[in-house]
PDB file of N, CA and C in Angstrom:
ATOM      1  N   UNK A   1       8.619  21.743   7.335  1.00  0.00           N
ATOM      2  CA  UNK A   1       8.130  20.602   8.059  1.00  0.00           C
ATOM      3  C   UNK A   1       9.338  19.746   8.460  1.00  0.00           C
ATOM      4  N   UNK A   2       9.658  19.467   9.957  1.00  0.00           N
ATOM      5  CA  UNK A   2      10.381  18.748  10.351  1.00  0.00           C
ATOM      6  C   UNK A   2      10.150  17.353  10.441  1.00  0.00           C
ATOM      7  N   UNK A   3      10.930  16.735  10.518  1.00  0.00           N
ATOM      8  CA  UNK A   3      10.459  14.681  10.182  1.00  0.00           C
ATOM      9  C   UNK A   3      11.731  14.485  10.921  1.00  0.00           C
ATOM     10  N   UNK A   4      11.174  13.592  11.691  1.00  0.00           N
ATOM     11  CA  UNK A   4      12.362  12.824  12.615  1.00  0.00           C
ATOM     12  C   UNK A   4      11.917  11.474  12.804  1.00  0.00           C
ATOM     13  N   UNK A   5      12.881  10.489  12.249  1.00  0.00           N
ATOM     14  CA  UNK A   5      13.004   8.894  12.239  1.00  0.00           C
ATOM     15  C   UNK A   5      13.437   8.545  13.258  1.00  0.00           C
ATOM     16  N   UNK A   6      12.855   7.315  14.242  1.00  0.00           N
ATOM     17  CA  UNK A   6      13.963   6.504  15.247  1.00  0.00           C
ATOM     18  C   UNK A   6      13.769   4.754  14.667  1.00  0.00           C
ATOM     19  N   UNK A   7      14.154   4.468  14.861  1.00  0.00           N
ATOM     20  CA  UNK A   7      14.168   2.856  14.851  1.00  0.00           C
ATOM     21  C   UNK A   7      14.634   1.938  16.047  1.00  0.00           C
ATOM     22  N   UNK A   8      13.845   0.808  16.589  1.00  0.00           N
ATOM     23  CA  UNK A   8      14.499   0.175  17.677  1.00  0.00           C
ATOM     24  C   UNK A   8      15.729  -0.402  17.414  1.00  0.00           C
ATOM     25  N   UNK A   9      16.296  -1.182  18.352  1.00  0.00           N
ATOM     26  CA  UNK A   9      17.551  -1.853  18.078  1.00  0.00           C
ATOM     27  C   UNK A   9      17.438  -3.441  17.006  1.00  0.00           C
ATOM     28  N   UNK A  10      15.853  -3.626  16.547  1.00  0.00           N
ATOM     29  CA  UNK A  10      15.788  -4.967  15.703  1.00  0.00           C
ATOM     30  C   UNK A  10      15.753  -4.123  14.359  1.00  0.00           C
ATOM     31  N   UNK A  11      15.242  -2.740  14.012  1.00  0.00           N
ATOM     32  CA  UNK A  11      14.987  -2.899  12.656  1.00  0.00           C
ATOM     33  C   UNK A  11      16.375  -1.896  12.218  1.00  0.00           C
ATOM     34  N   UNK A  12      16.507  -2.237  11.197  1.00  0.00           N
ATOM     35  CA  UNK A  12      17.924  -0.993  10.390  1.00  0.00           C
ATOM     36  C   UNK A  12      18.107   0.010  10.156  1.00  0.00           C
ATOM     37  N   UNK A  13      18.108   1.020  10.120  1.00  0.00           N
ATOM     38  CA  UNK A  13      18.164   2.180  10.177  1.00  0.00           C
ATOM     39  C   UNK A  13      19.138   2.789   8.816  1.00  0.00           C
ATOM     40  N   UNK A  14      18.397   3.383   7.926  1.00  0.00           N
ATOM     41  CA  UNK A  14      19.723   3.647   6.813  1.00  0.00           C
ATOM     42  C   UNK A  14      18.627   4.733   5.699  1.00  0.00           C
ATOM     43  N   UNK A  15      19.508   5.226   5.011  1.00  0.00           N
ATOM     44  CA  UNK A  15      19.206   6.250   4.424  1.00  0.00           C
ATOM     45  C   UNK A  15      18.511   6.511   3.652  1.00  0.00           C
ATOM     46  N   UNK A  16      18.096   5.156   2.758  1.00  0.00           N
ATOM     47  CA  UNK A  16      17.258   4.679   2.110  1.00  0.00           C
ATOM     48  C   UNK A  16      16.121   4.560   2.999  1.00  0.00           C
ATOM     49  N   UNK A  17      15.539   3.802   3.990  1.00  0.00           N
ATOM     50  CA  UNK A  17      14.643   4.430   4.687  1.00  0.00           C
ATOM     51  C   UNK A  17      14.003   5.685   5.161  1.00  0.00           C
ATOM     52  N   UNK A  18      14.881   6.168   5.486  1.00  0.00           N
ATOM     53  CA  UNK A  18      14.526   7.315   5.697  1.00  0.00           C
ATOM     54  C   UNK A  18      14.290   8.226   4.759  1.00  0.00           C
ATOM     55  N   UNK A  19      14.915   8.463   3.763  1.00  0.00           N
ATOM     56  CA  UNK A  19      14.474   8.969   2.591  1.00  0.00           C
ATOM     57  C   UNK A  19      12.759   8.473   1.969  1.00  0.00           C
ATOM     58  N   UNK A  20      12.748   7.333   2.066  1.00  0.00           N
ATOM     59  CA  UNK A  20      11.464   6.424   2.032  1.00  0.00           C
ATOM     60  C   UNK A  20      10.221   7.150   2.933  1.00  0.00           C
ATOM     61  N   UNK A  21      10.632   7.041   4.285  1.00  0.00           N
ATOM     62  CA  UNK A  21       9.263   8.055   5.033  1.00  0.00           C
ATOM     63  C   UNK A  21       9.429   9.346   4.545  1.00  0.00           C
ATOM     64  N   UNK A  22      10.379   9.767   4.408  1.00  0.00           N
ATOM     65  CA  UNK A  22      10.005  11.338   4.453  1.00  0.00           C
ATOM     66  C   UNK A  22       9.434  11.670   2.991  1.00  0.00           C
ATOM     67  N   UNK A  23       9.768  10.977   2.084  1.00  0.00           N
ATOM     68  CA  UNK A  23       8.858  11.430   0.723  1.00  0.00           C
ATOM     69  C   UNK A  23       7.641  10.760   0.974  1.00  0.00           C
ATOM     70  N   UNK A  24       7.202   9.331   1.610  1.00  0.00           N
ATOM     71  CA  UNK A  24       5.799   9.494   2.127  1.00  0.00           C
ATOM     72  C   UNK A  24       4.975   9.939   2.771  1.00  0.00           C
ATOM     73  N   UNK A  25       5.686  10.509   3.780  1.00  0.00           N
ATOM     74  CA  UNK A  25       4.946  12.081   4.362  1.00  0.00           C
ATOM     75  C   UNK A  25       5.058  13.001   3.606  1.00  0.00           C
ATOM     76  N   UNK A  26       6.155  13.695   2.822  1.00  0.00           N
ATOM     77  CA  UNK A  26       5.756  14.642   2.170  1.00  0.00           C
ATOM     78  C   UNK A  26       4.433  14.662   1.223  1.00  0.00           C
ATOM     79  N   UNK A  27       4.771  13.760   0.784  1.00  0.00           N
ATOM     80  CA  UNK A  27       3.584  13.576  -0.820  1.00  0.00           C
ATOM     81  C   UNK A  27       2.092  13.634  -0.152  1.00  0.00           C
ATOM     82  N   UNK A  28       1.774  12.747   1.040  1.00  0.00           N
ATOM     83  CA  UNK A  28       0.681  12.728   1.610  1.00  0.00           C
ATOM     84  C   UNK A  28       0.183  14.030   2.229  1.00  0.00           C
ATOM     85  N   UNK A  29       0.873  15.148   2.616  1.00  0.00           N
ATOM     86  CA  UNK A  29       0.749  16.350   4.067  1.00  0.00           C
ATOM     87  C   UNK A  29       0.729  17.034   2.962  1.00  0.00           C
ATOM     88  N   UNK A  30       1.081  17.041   1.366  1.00  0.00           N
ATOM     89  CA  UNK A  30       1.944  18.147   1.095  1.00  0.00           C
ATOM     90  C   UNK A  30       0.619  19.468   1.267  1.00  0.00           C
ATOM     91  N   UNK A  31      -0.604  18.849   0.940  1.00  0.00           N
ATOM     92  CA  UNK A  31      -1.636  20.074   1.073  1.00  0.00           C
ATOM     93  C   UNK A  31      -1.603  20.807   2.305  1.00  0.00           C
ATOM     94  N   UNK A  32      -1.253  20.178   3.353  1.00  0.00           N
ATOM     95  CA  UNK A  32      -1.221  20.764   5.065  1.00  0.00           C
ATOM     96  C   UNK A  32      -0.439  21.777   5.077  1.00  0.00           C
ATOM     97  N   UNK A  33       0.892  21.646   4.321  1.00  0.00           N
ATOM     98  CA  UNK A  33       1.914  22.933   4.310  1.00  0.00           C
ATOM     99  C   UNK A  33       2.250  23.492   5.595  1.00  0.00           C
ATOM    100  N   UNK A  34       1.702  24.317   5.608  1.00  0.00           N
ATOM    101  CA  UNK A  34       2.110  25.199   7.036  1.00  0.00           C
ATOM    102  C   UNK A  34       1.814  24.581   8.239  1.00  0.00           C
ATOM    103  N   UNK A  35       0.477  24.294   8.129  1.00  0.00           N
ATOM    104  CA  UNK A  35      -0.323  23.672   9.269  1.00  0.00           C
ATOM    105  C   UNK A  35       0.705  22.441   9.949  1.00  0.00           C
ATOM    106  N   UNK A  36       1.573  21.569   9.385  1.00  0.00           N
ATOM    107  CA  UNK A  36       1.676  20.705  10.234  1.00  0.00           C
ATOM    108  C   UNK A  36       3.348  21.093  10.625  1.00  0.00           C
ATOM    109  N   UNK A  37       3.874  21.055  11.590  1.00  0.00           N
ATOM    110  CA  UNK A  37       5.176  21.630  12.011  1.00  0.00           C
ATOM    111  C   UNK A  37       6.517  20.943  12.009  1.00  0.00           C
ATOM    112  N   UNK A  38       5.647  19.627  12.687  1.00  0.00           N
ATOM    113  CA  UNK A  38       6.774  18.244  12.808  1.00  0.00           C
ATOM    114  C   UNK A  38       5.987  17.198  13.121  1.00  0.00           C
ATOM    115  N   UNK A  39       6.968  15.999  12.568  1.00  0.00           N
ATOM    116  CA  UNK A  39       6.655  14.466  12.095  1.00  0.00           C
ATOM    117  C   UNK A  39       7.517  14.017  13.307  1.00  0.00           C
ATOM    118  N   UNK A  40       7.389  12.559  13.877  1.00  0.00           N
ATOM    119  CA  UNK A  40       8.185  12.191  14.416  1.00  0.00           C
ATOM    120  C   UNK A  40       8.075  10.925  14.414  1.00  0.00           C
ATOM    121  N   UNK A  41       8.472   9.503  13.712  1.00  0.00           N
ATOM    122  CA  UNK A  41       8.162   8.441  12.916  1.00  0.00           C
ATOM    123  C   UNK A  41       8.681   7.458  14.328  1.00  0.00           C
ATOM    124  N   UNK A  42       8.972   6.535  14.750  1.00  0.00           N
ATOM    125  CA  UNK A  42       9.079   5.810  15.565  1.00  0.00           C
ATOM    126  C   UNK A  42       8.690   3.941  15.141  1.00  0.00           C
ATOM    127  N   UNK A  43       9.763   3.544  14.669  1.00  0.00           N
ATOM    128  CA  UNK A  43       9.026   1.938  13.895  1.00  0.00           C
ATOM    129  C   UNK A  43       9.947   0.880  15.009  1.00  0.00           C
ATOM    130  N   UNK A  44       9.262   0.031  15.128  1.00  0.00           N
ATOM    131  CA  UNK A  44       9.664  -1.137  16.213  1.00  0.00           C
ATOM    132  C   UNK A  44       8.975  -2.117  15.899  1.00  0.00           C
ATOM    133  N   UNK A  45      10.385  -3.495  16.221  1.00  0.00           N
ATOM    134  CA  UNK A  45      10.068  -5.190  16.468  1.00  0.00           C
ATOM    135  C   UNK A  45       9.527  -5.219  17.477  1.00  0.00           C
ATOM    136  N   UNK A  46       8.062  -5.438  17.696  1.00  0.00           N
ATOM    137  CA  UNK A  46       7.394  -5.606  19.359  1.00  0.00           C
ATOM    138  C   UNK A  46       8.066  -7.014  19.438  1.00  0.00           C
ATOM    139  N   UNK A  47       8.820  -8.163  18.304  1.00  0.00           N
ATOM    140  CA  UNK A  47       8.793  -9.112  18.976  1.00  0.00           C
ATOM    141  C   UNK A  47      10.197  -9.847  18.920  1.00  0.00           C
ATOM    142  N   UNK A  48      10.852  -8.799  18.353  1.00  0.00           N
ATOM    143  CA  UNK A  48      12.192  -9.190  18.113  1.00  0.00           C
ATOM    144  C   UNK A  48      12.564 -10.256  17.318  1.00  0.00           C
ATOM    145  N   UNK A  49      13.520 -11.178  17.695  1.00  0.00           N
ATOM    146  CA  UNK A  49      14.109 -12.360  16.879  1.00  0.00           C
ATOM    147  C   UNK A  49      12.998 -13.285  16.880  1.00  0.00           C
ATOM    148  N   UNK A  50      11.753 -13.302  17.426  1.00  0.00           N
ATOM    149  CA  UNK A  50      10.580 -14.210  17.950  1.00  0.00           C
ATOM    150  C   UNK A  50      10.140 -14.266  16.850  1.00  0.00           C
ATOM    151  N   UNK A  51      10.389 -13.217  15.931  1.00  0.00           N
ATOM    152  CA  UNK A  51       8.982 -13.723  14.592  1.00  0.00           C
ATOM    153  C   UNK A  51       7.641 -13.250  15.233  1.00  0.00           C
ATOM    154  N   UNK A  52       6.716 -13.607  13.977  1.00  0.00           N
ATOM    155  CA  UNK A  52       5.295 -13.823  14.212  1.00  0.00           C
ATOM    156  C   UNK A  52       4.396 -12.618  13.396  1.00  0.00           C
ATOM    157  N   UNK A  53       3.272 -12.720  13.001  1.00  0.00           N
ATOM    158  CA  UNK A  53       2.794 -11.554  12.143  1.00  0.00           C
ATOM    159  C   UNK A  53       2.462 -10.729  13.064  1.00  0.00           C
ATOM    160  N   UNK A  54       2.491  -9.800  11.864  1.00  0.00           N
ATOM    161  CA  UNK A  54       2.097  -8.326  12.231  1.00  0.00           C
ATOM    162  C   UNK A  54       2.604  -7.612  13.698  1.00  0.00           C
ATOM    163  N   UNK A  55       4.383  -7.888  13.760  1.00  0.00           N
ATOM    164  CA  UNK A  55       5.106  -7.646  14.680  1.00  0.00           C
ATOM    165  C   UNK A  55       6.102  -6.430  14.742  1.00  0.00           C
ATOM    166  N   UNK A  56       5.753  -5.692  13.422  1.00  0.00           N
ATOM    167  CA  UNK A  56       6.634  -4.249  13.092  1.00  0.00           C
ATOM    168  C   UNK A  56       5.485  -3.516  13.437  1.00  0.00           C
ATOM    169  N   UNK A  57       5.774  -2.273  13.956  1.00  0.00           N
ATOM    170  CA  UNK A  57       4.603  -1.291  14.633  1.00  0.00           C
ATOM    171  C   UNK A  57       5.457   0.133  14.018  1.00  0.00           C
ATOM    172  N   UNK A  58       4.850   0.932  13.333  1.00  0.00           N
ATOM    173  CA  UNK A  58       5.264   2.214  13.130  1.00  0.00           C
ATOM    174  C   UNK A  58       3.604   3.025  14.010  1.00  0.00           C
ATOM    175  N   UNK A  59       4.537   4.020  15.049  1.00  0.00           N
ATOM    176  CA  UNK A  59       3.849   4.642  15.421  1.00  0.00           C
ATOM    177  C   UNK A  59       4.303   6.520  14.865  1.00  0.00           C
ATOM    178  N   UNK A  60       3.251   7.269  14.315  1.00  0.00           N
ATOM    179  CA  UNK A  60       3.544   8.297  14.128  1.00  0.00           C
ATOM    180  C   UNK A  60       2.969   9.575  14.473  1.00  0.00           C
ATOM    181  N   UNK A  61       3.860  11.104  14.985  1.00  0.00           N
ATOM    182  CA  UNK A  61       3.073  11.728  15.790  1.00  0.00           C
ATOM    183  C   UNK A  61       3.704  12.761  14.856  1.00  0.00           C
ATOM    184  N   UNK A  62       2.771  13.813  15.092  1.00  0.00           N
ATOM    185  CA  UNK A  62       2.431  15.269  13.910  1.00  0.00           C
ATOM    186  C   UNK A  62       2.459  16.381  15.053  1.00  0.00           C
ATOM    187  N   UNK A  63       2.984  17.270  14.542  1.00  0.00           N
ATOM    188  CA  UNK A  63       2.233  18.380  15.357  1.00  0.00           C
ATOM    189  C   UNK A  63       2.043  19.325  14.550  1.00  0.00           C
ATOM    190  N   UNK A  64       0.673  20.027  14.948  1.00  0.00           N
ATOM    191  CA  UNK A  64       0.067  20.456  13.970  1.00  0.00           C
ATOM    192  C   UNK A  64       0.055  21.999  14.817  1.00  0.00           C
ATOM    193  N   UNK A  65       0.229  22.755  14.065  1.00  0.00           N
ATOM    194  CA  UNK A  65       0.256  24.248  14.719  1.00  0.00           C
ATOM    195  C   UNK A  65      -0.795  24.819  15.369  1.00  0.00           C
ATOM    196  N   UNK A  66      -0.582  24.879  16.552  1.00  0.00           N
ATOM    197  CA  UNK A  66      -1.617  25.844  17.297  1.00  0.00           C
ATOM    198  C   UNK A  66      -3.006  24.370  17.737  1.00  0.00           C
ATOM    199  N   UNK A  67      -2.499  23.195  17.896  1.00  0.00           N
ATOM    200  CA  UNK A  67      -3.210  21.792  18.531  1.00  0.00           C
ATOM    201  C   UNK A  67      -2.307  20.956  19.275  1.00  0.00           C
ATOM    202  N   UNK A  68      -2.356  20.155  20.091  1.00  0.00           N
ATOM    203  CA  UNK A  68      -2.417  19.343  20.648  1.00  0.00           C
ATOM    204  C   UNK A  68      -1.781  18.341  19.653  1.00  0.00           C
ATOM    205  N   UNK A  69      -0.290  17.421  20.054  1.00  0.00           N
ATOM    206  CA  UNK A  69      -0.422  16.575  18.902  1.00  0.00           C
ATOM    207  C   UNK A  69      -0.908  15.432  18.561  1.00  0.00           C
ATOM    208  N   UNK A  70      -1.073  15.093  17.329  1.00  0.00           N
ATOM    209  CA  UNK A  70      -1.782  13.884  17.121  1.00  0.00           C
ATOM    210  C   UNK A  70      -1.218  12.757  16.488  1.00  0.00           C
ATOM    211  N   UNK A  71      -1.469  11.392  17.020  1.00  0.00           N
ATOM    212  CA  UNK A  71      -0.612  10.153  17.181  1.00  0.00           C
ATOM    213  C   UNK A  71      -1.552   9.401  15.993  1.00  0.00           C
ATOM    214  N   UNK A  72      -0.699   8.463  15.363  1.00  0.00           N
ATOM    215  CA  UNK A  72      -1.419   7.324  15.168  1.00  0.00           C
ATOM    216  C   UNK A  72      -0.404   6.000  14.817  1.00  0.00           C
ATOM    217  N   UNK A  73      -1.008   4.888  15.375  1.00  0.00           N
ATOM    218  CA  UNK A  73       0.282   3.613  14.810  1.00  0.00           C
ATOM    219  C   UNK A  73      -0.431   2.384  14.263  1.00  0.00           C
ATOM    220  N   UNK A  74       0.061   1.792  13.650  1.00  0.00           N
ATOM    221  CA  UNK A  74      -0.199   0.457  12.814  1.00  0.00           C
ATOM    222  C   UNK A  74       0.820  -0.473  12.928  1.00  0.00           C
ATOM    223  N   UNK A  75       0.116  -1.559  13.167  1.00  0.00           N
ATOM    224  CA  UNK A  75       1.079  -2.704  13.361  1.00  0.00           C
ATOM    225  C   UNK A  75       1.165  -3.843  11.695  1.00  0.00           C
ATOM    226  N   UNK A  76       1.857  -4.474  11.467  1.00  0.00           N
ATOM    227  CA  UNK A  76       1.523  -5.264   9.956  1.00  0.00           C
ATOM    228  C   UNK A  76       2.951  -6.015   9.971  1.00  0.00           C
ATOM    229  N   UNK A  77       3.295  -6.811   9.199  1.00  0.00           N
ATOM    230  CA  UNK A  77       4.240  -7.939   8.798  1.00  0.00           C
ATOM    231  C   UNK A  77       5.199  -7.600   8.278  1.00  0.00           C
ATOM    232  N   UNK A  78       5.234  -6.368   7.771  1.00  0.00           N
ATOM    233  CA  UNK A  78       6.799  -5.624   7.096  1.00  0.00           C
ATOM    234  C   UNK A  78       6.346  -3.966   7.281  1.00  0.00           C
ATOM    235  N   UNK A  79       7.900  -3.218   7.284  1.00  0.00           N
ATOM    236  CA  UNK A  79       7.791  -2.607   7.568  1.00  0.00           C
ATOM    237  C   UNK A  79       7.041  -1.064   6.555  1.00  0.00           C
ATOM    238  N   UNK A  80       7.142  -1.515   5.426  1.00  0.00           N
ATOM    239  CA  UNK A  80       6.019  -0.604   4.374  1.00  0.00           C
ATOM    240  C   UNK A  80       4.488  -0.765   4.867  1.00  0.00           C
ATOM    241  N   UNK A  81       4.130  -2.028   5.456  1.00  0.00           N
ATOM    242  CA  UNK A  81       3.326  -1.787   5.098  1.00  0.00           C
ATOM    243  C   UNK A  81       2.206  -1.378   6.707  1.00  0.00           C
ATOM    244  N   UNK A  82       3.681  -1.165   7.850  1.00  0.00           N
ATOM    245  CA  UNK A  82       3.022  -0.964   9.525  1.00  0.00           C
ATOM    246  C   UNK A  82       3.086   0.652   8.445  1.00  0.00           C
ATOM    247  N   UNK A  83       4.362   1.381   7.587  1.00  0.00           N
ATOM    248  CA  UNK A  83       4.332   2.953   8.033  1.00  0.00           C
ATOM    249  C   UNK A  83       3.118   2.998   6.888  1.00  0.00           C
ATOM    250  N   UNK A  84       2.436   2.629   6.434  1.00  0.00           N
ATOM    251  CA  UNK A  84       1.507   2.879   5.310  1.00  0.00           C
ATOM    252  C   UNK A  84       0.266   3.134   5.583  1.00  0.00           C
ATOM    253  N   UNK A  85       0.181   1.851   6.770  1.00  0.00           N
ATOM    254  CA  UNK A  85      -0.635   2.142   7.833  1.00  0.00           C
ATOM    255  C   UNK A  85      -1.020   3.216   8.897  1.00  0.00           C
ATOM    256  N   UNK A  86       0.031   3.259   9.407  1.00  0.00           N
ATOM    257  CA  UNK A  86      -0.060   4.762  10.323  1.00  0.00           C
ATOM    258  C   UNK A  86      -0.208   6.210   9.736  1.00  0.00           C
ATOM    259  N   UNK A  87       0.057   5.873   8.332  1.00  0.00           N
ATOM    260  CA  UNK A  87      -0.096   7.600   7.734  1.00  0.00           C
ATOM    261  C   UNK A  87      -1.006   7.275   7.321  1.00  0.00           C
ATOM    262  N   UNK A  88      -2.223   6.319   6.910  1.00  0.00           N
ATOM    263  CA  UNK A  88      -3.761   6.368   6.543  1.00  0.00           C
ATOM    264  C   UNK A  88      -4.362   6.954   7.628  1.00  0.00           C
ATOM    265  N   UNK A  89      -4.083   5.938   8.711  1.00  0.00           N
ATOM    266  CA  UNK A  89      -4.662   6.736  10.467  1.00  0.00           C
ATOM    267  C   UNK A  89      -4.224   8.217  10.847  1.00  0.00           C
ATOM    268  N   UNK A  90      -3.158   8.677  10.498  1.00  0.00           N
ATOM    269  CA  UNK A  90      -2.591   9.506  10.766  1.00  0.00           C
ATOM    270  C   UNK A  90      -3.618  10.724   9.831  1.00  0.00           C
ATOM    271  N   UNK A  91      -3.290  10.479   8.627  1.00  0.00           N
ATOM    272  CA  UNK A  91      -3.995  11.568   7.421  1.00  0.00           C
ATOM    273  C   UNK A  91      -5.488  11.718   8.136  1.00  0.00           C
ATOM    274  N   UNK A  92      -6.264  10.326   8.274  1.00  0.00           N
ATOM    275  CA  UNK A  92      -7.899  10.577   8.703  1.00  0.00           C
ATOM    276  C   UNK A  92      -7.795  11.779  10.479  1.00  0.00           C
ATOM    277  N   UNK A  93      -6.954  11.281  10.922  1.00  0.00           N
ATOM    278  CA  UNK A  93      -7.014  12.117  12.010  1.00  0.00           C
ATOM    279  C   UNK A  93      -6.944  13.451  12.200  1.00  0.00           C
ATOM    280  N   UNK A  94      -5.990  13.811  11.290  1.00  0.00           N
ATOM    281  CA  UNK A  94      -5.821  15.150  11.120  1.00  0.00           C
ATOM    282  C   UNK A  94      -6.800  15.797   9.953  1.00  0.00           C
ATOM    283  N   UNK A  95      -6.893  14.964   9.107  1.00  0.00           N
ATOM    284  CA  UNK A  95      -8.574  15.913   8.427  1.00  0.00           C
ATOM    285  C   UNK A  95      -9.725  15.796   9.244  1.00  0.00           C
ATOM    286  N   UNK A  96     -10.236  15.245  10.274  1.00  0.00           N
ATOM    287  CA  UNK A  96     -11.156  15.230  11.187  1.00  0.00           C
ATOM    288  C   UNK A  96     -10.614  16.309  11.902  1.00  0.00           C
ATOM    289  N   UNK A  97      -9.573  16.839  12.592  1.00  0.00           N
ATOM    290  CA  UNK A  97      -9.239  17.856  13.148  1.00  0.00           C
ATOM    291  C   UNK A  97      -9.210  19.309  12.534  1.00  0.00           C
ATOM    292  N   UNK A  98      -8.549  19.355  11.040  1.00  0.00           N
ATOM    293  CA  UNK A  98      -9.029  20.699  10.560  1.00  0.00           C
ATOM    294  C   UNK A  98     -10.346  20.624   9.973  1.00  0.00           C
ATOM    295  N   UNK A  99     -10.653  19.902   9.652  1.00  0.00           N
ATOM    296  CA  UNK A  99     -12.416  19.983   9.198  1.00  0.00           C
ATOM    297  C   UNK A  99     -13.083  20.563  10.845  1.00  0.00           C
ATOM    298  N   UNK A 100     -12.894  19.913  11.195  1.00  0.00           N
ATOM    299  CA  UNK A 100     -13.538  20.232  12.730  1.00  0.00           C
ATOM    300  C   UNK A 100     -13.524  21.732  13.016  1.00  0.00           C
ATOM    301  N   UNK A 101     -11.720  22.710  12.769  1.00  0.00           N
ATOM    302  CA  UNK A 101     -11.611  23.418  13.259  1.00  0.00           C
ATOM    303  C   UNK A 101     -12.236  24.529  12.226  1.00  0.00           C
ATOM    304  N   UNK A 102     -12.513  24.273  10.595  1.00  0.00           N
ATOM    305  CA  UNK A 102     -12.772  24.937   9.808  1.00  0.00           C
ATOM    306  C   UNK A 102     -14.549  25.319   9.620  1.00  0.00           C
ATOM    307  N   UNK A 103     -15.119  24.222  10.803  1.00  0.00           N
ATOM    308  CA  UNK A 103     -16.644  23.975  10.608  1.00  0.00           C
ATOM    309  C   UNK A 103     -16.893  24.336  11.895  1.00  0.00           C
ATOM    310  N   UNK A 104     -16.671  25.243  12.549  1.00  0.00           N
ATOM    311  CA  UNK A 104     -16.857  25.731  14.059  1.00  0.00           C
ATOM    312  C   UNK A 104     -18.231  26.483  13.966  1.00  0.00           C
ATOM    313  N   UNK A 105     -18.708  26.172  14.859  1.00  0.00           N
ATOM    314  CA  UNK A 105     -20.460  26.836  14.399  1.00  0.00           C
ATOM    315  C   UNK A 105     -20.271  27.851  14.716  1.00  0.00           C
ATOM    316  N   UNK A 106     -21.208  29.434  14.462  1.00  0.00           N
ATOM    317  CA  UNK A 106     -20.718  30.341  15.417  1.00  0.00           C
ATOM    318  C   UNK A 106     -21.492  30.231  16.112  1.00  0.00           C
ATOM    319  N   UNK A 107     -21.725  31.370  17.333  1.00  0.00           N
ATOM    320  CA  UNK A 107     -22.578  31.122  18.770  1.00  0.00           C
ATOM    321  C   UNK A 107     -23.980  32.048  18.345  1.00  0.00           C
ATOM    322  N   UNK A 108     -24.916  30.871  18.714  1.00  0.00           N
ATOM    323  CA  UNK A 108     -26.467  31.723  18.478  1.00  0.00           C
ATOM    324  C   UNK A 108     -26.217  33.402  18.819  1.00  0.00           C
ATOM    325  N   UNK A 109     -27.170  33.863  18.501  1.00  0.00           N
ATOM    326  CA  UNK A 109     -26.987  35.261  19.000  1.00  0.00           C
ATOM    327  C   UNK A 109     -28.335  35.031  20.158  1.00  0.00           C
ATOM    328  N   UNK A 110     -27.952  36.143  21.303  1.00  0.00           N
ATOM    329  CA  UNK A 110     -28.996  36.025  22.144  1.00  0.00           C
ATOM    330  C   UNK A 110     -30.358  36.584  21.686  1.00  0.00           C
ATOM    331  N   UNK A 111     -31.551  36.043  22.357  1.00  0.00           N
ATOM    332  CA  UNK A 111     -32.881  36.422  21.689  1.00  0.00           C
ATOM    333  C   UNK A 111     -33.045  38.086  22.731  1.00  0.00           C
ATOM    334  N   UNK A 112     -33.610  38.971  21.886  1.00  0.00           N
ATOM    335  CA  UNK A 112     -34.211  39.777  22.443  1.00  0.00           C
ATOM    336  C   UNK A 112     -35.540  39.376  22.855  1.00  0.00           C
ATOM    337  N   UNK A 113     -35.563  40.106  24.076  1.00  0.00           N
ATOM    338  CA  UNK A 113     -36.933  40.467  24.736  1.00  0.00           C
ATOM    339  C   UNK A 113     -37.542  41.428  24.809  1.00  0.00           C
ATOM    340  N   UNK A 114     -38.724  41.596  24.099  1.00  0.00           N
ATOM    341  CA  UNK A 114     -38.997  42.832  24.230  1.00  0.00           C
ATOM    342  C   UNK A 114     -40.462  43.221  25.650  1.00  0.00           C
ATOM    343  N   UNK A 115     -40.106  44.136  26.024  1.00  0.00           N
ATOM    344  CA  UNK A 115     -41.173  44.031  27.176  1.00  0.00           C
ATOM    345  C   UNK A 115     -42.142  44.918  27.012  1.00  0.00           C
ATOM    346  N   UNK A 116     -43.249  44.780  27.301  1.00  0.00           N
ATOM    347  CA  UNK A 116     -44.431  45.381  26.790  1.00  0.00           C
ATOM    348  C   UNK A 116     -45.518  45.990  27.642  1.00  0.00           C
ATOM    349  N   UNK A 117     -44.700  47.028  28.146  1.00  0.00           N
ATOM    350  CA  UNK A 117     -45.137  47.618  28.996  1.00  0.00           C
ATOM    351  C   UNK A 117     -45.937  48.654  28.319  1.00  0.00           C
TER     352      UNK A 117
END
């Protein structure tokens, strides 16, 4: 599983962070294993030096093998607690997606007709 961090130009960027998401994605996905391919974390000051709540936004996108990928972001007042956010949204999204893909109905079978001649 690949994990890739960016950070805008307001928040810090350092190793300790990053170490930080990637054992919180790991620990959370770890059941997904195969299924999910790559992480790609993305956290930003929507408001810069301005202040104001709930102005750190971690947005995070998955790709999950053989789907379409799937996003989710949270906004909140520090930055634990926007990425804490987005991997709750993130986790529900993607178990709605393999549940989905694991609960596929199969297709009626067609009715015979019998004709009665």
């Amino acid at each position: 599983m690949n994990i890739e961090i960016r950070t805008d130009k307001n928040i810090q960027n350092s190793e300790r962070l990053i170490n930080y998401v990637r054992a919180e994605l790991t620990s959370k996905f770890q059941r997904y294993g195969e299924k999910i391919t790559h992480f790609s974390v993305h956290l930003s000051d929507e408001n810069a030096a301005k202040g104001g709540d709930d102005d750190l936004r971690c947005l995070i996108e998955a790709r999950p093998a053989g789907f379409k990928p799937v996003t989710a972001a949270h906004k909140a007042g520090n930055v634990d607690a926007a990425i804490h956010g987005a991997i709750d949204r993130l986790k529900h999204g993607l178990e709605h997606l393999f549940e989905k893909k694991e609960n596929v109905r199969a297709p009626k079978p067609a009715l015979a007709v019998e004709d009665d001649i």
